[in-house]
C-alpha atoms as a PDB file:
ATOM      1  CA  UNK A   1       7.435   8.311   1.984  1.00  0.00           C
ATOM      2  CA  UNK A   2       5.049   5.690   1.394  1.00  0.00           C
ATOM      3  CA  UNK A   3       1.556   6.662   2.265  1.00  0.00           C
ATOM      4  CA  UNK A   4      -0.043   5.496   5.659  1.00  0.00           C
ATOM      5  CA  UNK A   5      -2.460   3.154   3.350  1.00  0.00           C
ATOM      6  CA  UNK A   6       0.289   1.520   1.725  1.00  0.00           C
ATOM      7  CA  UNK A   7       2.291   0.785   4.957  1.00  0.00           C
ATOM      8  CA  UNK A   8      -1.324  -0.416   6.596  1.00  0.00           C
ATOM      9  CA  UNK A   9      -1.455  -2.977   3.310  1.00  0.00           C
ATOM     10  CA  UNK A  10       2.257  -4.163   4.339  1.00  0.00           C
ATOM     11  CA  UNK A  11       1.477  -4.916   7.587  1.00  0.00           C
ATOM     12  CA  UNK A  12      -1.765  -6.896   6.896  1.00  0.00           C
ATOM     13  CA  UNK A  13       0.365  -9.237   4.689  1.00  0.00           C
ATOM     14  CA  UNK A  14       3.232  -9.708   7.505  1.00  0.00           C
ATOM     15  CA  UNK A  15       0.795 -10.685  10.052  1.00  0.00           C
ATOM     16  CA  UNK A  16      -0.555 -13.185   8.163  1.00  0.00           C
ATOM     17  CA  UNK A  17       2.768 -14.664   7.162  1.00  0.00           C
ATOM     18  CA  UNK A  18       3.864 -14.647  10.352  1.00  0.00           C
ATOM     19  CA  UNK A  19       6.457 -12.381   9.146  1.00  0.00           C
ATOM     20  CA  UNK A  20       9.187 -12.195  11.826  1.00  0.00           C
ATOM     21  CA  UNK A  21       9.879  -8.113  11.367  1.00  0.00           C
ATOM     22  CA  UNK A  22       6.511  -7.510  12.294  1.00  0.00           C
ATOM     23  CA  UNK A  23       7.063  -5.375  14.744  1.00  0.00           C
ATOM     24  CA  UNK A  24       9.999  -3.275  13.132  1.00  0.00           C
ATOM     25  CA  UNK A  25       7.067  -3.001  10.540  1.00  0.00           C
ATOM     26  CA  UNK A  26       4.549  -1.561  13.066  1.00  0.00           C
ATOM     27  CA  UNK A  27       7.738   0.489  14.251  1.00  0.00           C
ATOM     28  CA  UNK A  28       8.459   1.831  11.153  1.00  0.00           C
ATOM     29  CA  UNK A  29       4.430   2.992  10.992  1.00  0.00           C
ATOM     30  CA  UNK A  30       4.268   4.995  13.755  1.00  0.00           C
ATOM     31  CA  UNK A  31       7.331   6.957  12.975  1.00  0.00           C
ATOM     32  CA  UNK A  32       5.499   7.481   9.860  1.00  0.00           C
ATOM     33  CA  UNK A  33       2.171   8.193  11.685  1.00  0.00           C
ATOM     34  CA  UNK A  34       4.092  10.735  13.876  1.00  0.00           C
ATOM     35  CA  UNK A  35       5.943  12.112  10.886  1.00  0.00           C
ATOM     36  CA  UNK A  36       2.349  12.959   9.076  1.00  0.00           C
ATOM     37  CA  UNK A  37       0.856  14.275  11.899  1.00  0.00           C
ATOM     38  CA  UNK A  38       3.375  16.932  12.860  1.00  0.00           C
ATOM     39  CA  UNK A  39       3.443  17.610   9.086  1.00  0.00           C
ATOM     40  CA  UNK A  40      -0.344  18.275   9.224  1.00  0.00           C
ATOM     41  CA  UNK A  41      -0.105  20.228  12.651  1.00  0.00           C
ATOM     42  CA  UNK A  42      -2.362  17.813  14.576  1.00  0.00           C
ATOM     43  CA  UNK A  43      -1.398  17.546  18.424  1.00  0.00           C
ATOM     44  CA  UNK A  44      -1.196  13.978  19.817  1.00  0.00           C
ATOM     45  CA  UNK A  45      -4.479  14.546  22.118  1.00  0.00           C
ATOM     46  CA  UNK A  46      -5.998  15.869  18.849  1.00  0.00           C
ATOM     47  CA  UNK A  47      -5.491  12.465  16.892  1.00  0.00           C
ATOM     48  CA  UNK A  48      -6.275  10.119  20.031  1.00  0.00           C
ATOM     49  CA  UNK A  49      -9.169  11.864  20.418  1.00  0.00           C
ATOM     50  CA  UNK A  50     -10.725  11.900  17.234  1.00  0.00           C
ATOM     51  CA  UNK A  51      -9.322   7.873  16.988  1.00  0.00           C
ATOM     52  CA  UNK A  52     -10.846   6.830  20.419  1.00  0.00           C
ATOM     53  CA  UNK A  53      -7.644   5.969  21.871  1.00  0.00           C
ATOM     54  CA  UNK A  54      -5.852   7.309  25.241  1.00  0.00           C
ATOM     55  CA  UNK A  55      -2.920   9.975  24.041  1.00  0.00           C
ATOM     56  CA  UNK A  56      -0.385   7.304  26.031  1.00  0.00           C
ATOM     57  CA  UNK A  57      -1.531   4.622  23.713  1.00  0.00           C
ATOM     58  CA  UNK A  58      -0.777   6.739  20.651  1.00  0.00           C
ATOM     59  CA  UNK A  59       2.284   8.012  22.168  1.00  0.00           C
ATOM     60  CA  UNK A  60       3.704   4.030  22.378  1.00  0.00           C
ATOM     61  CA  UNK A  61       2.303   3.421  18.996  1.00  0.00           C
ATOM     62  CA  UNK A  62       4.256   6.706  17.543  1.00  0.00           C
ATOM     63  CA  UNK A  63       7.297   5.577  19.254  1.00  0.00           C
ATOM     64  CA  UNK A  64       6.874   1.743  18.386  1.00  0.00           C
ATOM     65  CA  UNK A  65       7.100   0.866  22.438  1.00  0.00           C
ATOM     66  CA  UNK A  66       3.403  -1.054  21.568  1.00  0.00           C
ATOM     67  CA  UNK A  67       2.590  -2.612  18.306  1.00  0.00           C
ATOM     68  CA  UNK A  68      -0.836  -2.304  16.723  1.00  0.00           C
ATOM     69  CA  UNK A  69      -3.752  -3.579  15.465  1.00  0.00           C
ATOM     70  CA  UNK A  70      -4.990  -2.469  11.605  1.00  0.00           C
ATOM     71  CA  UNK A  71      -8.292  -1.419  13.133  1.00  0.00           C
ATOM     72  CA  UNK A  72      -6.663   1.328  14.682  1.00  0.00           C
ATOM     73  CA  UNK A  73      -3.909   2.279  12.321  1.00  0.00           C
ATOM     74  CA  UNK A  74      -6.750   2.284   9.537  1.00  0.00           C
ATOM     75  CA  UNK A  75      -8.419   4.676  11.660  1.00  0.00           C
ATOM     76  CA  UNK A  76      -5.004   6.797  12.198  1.00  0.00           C
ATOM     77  CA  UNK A  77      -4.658   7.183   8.482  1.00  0.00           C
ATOM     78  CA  UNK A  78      -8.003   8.179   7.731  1.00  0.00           C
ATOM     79  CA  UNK A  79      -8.094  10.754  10.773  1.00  0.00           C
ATOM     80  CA  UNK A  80      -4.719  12.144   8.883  1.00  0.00           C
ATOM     81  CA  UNK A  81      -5.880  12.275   5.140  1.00  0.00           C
END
């Protein structure tokens, strides 16, 4: 699996091509971001908290019902290193 970093780089350079898969992309990084965090046994309201988000807003992220922003998935990958 491609680390969180990597996937964070990917998604910088589709936004600013105006890549139209963008938001499989951002999709495809919160399955990851879920995937890590069960691995690492941190709950949901563990990570939101630590990130400063709401555990709902997570929860869409994880299940790619919202897209993001690369503040916060920067955030989300250093939380789970």
């Amino acid at each position: 699996m491609q680390s969180l970093l990597k996937k964070i780089e990917d998604l910088s350079e589709r936004q600013k091509k105006g890549d139209a898969q963008l938001a499989e992309a951002w999709a495809e990084f919160g399955k990851a971001v879920r995937e890590t965090r069960e691995i690492s046994r941190v709950t949901i309201v563990e990570l939101a908290t630590k990130i400063g988000v709401s555990k709902s807003d997570l929860s869409y992220r994880e299940t790619g019902l919202r897209g993001g922003d690369l503040e916060t998935a920067r955030k989300v990958a250093e939380a789970l290193k």
